[in-house]
N, C-alpha and C. Protein backbone atom coordinates (compact mmCIF):
# COMPACT_ATOMS: atom_id res chain seq x y z
N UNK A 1 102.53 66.33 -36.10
CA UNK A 1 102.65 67.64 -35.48
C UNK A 1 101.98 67.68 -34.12
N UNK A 2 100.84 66.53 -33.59
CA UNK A 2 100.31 67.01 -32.51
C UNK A 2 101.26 66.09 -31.46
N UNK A 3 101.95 65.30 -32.02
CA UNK A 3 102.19 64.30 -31.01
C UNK A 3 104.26 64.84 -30.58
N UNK A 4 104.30 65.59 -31.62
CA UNK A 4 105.90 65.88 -31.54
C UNK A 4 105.94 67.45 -31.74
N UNK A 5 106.98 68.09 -30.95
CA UNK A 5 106.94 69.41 -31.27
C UNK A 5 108.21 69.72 -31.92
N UNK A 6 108.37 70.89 -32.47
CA UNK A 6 109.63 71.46 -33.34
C UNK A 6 111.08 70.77 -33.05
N UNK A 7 111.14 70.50 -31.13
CA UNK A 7 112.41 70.10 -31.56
C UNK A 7 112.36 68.48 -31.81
N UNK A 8 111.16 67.94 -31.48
CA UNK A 8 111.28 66.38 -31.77
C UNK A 8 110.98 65.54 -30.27
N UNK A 9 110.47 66.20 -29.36
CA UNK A 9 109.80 66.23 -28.16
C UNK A 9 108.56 65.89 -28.53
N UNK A 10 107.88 64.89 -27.12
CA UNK A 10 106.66 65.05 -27.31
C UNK A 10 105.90 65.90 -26.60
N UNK A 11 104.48 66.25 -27.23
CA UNK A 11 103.71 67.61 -27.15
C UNK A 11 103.43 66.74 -25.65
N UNK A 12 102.33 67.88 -24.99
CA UNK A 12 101.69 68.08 -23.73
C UNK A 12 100.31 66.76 -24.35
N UNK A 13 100.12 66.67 -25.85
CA UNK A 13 98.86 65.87 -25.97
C UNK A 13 99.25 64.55 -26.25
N UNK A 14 100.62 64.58 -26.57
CA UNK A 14 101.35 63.15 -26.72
C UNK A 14 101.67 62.62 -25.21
N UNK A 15 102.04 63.11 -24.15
CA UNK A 15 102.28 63.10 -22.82
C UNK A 15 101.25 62.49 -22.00
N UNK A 16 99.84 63.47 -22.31
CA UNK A 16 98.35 63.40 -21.66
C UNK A 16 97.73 61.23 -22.35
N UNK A 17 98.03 61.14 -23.54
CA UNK A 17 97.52 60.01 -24.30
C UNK A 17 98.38 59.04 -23.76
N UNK A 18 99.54 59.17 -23.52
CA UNK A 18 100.07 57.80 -23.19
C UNK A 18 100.66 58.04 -21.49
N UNK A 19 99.72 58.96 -20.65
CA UNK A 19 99.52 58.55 -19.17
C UNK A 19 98.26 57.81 -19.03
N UNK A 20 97.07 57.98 -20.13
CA UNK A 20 95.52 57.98 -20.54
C UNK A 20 95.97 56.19 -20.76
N UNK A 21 96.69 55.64 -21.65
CA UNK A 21 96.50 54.85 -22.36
C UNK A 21 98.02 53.84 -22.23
N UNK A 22 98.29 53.16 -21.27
CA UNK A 22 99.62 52.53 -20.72
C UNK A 22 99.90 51.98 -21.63
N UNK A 23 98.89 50.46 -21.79
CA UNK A 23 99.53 49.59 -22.55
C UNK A 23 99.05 49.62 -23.85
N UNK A 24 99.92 49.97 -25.10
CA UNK A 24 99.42 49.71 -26.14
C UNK A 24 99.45 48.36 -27.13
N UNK A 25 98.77 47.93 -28.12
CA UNK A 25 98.51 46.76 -29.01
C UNK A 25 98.41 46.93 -30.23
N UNK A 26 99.51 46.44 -30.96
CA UNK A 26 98.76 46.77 -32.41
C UNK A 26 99.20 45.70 -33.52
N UNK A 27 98.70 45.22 -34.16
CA UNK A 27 97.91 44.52 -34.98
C UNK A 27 98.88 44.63 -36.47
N UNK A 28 99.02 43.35 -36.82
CA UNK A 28 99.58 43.53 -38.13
C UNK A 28 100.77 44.76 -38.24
N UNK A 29 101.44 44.85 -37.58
CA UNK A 29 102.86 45.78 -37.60
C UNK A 29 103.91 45.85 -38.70
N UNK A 30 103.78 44.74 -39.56
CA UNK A 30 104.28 44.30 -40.38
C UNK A 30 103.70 45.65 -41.56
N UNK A 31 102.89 45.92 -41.37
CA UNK A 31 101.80 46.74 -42.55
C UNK A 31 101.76 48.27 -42.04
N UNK A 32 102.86 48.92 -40.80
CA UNK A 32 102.41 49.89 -40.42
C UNK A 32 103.28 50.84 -41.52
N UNK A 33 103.20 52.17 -41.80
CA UNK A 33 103.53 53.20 -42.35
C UNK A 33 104.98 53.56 -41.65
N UNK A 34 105.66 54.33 -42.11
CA UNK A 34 106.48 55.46 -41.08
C UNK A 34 106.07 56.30 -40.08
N UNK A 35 104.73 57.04 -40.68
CA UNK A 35 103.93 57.82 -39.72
C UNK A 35 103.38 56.83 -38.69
N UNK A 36 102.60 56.08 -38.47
CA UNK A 36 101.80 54.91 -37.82
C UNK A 36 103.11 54.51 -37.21
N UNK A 37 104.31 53.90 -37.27
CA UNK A 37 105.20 54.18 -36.68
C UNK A 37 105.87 54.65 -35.36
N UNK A 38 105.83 56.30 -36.12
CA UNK A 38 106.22 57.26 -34.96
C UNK A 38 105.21 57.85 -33.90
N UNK A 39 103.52 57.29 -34.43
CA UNK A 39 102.83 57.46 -33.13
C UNK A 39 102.91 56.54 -32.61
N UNK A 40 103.09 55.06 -32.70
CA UNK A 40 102.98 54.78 -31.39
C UNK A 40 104.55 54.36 -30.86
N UNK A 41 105.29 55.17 -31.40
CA UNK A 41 106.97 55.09 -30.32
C UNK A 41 106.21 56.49 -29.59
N UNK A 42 105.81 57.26 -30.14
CA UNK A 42 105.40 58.71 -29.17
C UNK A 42 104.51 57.97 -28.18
N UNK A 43 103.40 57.45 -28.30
CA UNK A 43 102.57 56.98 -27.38
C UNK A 43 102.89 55.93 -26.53
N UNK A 44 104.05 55.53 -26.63
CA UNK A 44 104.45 54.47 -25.63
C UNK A 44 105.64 55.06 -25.23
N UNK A 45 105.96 56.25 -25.37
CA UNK A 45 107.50 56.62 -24.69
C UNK A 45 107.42 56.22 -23.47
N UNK A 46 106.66 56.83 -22.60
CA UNK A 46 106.31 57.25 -21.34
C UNK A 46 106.83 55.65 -20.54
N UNK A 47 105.48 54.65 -20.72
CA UNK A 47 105.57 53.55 -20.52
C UNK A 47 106.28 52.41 -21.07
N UNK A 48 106.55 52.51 -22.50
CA UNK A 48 107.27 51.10 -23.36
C UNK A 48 106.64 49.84 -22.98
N UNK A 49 105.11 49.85 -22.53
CA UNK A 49 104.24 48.74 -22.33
C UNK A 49 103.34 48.62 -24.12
N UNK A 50 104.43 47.96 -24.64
CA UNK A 50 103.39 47.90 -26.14
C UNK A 50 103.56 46.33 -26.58
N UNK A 51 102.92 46.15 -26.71
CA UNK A 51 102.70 44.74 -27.70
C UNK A 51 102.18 45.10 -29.07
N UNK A 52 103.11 44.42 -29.90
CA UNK A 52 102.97 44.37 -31.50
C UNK A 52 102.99 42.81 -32.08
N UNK A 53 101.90 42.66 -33.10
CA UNK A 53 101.80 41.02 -33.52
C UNK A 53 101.71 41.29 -34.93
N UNK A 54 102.50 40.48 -35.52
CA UNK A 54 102.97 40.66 -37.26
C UNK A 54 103.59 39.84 -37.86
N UNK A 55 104.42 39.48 -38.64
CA UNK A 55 105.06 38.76 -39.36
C UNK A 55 105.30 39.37 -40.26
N UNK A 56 107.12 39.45 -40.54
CA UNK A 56 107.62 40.32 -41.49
C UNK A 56 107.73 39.82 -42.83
N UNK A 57 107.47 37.87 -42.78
CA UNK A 57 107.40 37.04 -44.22
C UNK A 57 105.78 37.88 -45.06
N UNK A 58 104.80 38.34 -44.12
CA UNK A 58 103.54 38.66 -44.78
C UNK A 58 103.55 39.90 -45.05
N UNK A 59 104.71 40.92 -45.47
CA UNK A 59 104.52 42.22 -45.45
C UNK A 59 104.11 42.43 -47.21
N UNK A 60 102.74 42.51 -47.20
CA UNK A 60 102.96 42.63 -48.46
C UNK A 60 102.37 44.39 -49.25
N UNK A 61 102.08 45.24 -48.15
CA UNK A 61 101.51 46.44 -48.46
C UNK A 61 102.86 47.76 -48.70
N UNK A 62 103.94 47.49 -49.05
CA UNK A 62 104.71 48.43 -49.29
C UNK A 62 104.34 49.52 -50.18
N UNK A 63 103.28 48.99 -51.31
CA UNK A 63 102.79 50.28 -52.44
C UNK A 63 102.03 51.11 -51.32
N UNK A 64 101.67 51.22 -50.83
CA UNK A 64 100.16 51.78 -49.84
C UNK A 64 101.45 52.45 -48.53
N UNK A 65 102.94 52.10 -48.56
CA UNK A 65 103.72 52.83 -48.04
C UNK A 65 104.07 52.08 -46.49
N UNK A 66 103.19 50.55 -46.01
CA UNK A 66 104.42 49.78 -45.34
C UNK A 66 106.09 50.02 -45.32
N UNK A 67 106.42 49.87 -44.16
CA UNK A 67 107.32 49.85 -44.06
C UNK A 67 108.04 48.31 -43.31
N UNK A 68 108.79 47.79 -43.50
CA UNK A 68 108.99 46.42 -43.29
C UNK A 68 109.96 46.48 -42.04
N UNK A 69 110.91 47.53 -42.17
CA UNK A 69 111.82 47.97 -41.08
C UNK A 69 110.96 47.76 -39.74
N UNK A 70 109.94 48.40 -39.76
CA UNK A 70 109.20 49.08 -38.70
C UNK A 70 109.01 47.48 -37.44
N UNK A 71 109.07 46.24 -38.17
CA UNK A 71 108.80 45.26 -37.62
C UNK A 71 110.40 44.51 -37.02
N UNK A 72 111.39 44.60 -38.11
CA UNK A 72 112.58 44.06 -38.03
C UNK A 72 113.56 44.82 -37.31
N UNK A 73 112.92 46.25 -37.15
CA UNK A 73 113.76 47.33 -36.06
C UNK A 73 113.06 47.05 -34.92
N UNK A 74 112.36 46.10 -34.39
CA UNK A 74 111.24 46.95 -33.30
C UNK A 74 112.70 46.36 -32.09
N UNK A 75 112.69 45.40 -32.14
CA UNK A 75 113.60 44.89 -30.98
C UNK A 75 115.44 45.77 -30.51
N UNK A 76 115.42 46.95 -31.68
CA UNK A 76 116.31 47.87 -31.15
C UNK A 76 115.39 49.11 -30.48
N UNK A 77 114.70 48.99 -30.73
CA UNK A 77 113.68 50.63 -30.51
C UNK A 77 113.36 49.87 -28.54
N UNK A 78 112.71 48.62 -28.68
CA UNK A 78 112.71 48.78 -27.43
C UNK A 78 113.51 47.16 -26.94
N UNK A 79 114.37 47.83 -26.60
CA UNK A 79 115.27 46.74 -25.51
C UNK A 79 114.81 45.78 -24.61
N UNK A 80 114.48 46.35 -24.23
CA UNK A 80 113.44 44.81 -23.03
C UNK A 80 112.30 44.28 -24.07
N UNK A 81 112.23 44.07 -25.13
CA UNK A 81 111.11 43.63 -25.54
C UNK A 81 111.04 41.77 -25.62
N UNK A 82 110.25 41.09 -25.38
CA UNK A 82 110.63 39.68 -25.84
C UNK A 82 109.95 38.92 -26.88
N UNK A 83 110.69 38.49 -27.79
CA UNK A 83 109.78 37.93 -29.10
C UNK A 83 109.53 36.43 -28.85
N UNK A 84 108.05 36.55 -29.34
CA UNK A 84 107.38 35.23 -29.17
C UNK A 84 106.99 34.99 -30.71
N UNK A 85 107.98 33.69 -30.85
CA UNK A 85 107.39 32.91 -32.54
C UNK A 85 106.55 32.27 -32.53
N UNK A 86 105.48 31.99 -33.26
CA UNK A 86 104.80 31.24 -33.60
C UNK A 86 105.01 30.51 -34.50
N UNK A 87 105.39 29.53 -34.97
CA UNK A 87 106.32 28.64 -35.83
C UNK A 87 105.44 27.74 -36.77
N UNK A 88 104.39 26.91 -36.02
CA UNK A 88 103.54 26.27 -36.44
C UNK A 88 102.82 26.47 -37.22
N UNK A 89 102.45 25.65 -38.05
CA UNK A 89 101.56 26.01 -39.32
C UNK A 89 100.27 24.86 -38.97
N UNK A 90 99.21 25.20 -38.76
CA UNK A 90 98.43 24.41 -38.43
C UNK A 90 97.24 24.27 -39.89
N UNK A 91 97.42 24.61 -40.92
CA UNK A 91 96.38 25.07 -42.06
C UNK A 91 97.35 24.28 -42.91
N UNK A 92 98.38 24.40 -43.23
CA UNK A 92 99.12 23.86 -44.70
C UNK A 92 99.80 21.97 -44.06
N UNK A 93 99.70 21.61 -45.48
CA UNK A 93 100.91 20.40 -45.68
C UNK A 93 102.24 21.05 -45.33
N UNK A 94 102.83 20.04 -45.17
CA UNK A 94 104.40 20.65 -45.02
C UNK A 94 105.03 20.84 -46.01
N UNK A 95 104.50 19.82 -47.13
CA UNK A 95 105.32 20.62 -48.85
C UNK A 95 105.04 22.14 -48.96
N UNK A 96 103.57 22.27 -48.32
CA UNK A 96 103.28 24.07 -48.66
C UNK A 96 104.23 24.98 -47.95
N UNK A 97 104.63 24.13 -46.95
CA UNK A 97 105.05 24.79 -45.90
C UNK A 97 106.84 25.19 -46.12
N UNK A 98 107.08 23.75 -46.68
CA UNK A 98 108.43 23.80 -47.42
C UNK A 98 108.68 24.82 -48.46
N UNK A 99 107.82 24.83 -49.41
CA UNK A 99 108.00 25.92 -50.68
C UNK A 99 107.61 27.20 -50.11
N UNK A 100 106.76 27.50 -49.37
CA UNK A 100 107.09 28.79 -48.56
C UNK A 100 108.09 29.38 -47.78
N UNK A 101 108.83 28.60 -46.94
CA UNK A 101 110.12 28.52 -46.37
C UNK A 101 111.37 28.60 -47.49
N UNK A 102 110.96 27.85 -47.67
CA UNK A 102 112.29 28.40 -49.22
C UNK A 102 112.53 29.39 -49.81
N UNK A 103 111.07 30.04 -49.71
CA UNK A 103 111.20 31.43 -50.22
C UNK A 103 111.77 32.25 -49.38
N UNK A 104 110.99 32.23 -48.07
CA UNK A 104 111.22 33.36 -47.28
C UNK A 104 112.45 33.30 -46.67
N UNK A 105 113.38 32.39 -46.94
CA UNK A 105 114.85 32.20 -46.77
C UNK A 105 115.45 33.21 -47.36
N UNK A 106 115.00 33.31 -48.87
CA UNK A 106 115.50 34.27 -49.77
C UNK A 106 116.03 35.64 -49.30
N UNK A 107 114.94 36.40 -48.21
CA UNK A 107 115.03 37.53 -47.83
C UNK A 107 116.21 38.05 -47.35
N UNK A 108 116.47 39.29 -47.55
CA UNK A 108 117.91 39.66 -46.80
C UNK A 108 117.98 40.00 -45.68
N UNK A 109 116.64 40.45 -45.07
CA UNK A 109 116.45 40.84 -43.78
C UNK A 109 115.00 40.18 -43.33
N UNK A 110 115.50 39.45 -42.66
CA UNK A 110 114.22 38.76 -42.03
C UNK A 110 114.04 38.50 -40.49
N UNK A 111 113.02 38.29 -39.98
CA UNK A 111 113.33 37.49 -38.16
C UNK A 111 112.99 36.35 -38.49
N UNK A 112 114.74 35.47 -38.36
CA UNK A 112 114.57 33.76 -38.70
C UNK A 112 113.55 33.33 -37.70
N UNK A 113 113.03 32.47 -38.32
CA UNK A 113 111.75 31.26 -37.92
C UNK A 113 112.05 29.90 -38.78
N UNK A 114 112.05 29.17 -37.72
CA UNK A 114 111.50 27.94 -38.34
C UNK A 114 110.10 27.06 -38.64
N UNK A 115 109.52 27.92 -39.54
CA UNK A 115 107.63 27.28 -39.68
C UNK A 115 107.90 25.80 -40.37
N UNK A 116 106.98 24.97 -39.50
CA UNK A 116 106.42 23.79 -39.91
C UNK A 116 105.51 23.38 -39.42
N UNK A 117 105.15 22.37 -39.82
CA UNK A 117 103.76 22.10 -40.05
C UNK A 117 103.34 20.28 -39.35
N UNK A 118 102.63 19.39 -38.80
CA UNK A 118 102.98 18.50 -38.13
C UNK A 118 101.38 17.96 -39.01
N UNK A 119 100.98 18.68 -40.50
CA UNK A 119 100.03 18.28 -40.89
C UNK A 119 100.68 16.75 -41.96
N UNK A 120 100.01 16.39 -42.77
CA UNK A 120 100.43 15.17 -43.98
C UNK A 120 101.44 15.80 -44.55
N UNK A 121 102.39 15.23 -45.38
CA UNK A 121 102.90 15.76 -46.21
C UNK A 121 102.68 16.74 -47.37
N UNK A 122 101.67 15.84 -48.10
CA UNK A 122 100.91 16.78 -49.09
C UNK A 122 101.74 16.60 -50.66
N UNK A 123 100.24 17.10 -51.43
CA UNK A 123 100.61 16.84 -52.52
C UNK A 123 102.10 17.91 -53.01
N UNK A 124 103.31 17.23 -54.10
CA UNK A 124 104.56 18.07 -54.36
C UNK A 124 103.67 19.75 -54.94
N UNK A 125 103.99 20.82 -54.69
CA UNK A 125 103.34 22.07 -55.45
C UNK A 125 104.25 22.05 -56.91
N UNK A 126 102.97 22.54 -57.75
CA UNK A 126 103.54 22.47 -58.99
C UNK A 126 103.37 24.16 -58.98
N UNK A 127 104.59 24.66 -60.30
CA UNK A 127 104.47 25.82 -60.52
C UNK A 127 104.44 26.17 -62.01
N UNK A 128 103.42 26.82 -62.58
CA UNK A 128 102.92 26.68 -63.86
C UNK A 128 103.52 28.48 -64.39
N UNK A 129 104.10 28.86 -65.08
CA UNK A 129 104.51 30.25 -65.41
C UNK A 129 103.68 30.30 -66.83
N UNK A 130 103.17 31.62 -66.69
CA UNK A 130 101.70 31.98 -67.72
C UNK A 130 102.29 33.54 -68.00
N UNK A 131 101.79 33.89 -68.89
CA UNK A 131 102.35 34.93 -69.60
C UNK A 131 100.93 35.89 -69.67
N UNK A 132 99.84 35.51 -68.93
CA UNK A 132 98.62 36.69 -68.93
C UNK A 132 97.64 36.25 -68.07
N UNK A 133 96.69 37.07 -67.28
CA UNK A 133 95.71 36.77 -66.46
C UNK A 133 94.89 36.11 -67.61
N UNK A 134 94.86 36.00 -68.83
CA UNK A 134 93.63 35.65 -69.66
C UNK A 134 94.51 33.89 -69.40
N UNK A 135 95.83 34.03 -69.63
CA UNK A 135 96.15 32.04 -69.92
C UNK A 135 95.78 31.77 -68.59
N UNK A 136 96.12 31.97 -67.60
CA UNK A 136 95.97 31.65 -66.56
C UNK A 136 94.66 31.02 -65.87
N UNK A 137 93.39 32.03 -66.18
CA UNK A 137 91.92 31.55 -66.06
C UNK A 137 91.75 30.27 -67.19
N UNK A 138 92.34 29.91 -68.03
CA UNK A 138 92.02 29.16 -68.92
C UNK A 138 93.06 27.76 -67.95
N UNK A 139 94.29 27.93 -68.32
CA UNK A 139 94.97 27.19 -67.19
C UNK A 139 94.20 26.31 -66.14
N UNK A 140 93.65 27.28 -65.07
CA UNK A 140 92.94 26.95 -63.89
C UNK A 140 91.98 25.94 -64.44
N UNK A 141 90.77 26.39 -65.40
CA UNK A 141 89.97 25.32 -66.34
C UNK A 141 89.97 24.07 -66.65
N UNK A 142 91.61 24.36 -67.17
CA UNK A 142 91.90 23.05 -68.13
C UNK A 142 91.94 22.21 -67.22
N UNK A 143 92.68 22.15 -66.14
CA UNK A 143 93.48 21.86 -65.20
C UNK A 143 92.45 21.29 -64.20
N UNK A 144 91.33 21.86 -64.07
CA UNK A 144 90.44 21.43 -62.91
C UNK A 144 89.46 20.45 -64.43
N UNK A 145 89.41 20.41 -65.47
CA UNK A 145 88.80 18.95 -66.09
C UNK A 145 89.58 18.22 -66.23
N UNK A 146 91.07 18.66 -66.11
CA UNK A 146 91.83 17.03 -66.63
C UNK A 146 91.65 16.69 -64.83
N UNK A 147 91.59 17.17 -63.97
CA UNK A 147 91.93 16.34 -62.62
C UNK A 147 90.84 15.46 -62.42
N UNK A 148 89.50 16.18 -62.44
CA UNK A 148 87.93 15.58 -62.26
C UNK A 148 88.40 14.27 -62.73
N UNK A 149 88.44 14.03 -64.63
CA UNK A 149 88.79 13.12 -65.36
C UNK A 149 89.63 12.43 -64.41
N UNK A 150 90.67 12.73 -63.91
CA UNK A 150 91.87 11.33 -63.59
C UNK A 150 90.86 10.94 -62.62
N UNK A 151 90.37 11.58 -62.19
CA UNK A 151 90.04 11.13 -60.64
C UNK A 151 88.56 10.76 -60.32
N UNK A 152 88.19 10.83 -61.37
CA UNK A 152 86.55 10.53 -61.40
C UNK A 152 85.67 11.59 -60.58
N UNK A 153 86.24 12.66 -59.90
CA UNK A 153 85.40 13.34 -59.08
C UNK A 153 84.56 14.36 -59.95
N UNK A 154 84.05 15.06 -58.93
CA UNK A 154 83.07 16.13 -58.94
C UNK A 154 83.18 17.57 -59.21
N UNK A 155 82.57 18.55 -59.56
CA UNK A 155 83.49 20.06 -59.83
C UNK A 155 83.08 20.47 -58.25
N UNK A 156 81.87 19.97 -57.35
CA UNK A 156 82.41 20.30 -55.73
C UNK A 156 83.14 20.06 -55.38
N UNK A 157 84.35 19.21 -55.65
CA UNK A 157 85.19 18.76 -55.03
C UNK A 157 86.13 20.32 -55.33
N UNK A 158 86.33 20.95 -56.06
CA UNK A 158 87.25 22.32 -56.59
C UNK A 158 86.45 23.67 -55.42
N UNK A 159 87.98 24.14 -55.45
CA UNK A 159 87.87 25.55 -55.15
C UNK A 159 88.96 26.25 -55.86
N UNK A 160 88.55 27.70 -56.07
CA UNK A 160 89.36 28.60 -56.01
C UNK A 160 89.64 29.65 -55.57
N UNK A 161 90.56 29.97 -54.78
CA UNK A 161 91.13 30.84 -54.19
C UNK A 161 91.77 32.19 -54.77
N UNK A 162 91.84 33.67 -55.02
CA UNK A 162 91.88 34.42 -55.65
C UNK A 162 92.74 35.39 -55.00
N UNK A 163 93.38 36.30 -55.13
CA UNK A 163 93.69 37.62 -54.03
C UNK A 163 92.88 38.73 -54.25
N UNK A 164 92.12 39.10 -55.91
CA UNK A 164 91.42 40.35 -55.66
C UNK A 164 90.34 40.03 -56.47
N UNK A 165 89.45 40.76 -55.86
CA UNK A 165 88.28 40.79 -56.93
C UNK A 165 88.22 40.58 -58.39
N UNK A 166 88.98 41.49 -58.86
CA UNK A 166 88.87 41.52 -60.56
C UNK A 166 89.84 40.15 -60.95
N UNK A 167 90.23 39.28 -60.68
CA UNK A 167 90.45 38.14 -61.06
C UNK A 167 88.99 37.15 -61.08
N UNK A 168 88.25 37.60 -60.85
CA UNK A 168 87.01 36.43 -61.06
C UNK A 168 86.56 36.60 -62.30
N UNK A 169 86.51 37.51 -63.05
CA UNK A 169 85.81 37.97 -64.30
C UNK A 169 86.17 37.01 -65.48
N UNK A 170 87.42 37.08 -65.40
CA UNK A 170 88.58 35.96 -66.10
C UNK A 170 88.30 34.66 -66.13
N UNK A 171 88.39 34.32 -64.46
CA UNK A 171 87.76 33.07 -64.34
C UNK A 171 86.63 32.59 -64.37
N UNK A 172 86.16 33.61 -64.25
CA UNK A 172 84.78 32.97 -64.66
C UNK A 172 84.02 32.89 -66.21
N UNK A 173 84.65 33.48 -66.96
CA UNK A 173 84.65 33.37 -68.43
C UNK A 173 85.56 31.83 -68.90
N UNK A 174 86.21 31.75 -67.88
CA UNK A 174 87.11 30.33 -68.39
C UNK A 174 86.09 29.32 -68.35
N UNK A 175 85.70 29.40 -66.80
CA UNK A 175 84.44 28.05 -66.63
C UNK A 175 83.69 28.44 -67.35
N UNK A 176 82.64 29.07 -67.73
CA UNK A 176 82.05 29.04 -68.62
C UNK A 176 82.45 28.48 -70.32
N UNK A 177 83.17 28.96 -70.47
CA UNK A 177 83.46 28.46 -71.67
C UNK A 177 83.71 26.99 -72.00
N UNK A 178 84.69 26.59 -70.74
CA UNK A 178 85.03 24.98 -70.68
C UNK A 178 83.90 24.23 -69.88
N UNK A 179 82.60 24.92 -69.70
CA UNK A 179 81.52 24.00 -69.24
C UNK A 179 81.84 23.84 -67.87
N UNK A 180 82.44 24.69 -66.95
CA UNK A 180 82.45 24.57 -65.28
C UNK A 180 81.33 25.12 -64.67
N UNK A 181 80.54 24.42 -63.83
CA UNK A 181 79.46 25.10 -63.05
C UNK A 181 80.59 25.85 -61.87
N UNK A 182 79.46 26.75 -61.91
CA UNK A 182 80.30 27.84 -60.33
C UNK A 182 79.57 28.35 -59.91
N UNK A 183 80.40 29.01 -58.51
CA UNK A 183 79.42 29.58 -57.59
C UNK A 183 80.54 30.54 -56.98
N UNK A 184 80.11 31.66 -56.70
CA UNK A 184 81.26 33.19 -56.23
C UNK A 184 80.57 32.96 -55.08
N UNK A 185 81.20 33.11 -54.32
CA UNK A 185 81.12 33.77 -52.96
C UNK A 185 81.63 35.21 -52.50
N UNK A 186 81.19 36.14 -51.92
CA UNK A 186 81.68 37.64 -51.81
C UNK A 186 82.52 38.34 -52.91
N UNK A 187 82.02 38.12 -54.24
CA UNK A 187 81.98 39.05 -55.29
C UNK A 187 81.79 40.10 -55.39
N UNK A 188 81.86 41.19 -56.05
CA UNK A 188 80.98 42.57 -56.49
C UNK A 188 80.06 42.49 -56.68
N UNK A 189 79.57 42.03 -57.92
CA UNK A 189 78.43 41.58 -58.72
C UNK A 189 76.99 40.86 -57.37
């Protein structure tokens, strides 16, 4: 309401902000709202000096009300815009890189990229289907003593990687039980 008026104009304070504020930047676009959106097409009318950096393969906040369009429309909204890929994967093997690509092929609407990776090949990814966060922490367990075993190593040699907090509880009842020393890093607890 402050930035648009009744008929769909922008206000005198939408006008004042983006003579105030030329070039805009924003961050993870991939994750913006509808609303978040339409301020900054209001705040860049004037000028159309905006830079947006995102990736529409990482949109993963749609419950929280992302909108995915918002990234895959941007290049009709503004015409002169020019897209710069970043393609390279400088963190993964290229098998990771492969089974990620495969996926994100899947999509019906995407901005094609070709990501790869100029790291080792890497070990093939295995994919294990579990029927509960409880098999799963046990899984992870089993799985990190049979490897130690093949391999003679160490439980420093392991990490695990998580997406939310309340998955540690699980796992960490697994190691415990199967005799894993551990250590949390930025937990609750």
């Amino acid at each position: 309401e402050l930035l648009t008026d009744a008929a769909g104009a922008p206000t005198e304070l939408a006008k004042q902000i983006s003579r105030e504020y030329v070039e805009i930047m924003v961050d993870e676009y991939q994750d913006t709202n509808f609303a978040q959106h339409l301020i900054v097409q209001r705040l860049s009318e004037q000028h159309q000096s905006i830079c947006v950096v995102g990736d529409d393969a990482q949109s993963i906040y749609s419950f929280r009300g992302a909108n995915i369009d918002n990234i895959l429309q941007f290049k009709n909204i503004y015409k002169n815009c020019r897209i710069f890929k970043l393609e390279r994967n400088y963190r993964s093997t290229q098998n990771i890189v492969n089974a990620a690509n495969s996926l994100i092929h899947k999509n019906k609407q995407q901005i094609t990229k070709n990501v790869y990776s100029e790291n080792e090949l890497g070990n093939k990814v295995q994919l294990f289907s579990l029927y509960s966060d409880y098999e799963e922490g046990y899984a992870v367990a089993s799985r990190i003593n049979e490897i130690k075993k093949e391999q003679n190593g160490d439980f420093s040699d392991f990490a695990i990687l998580y997406r939310t907090n309340a998955q540690s509880r699980i796992l960490e009842e697994a190691m415990r039980k199967r005799g894993i020393p551990y250590k949390i890093y930025g937990g609750l607890s």
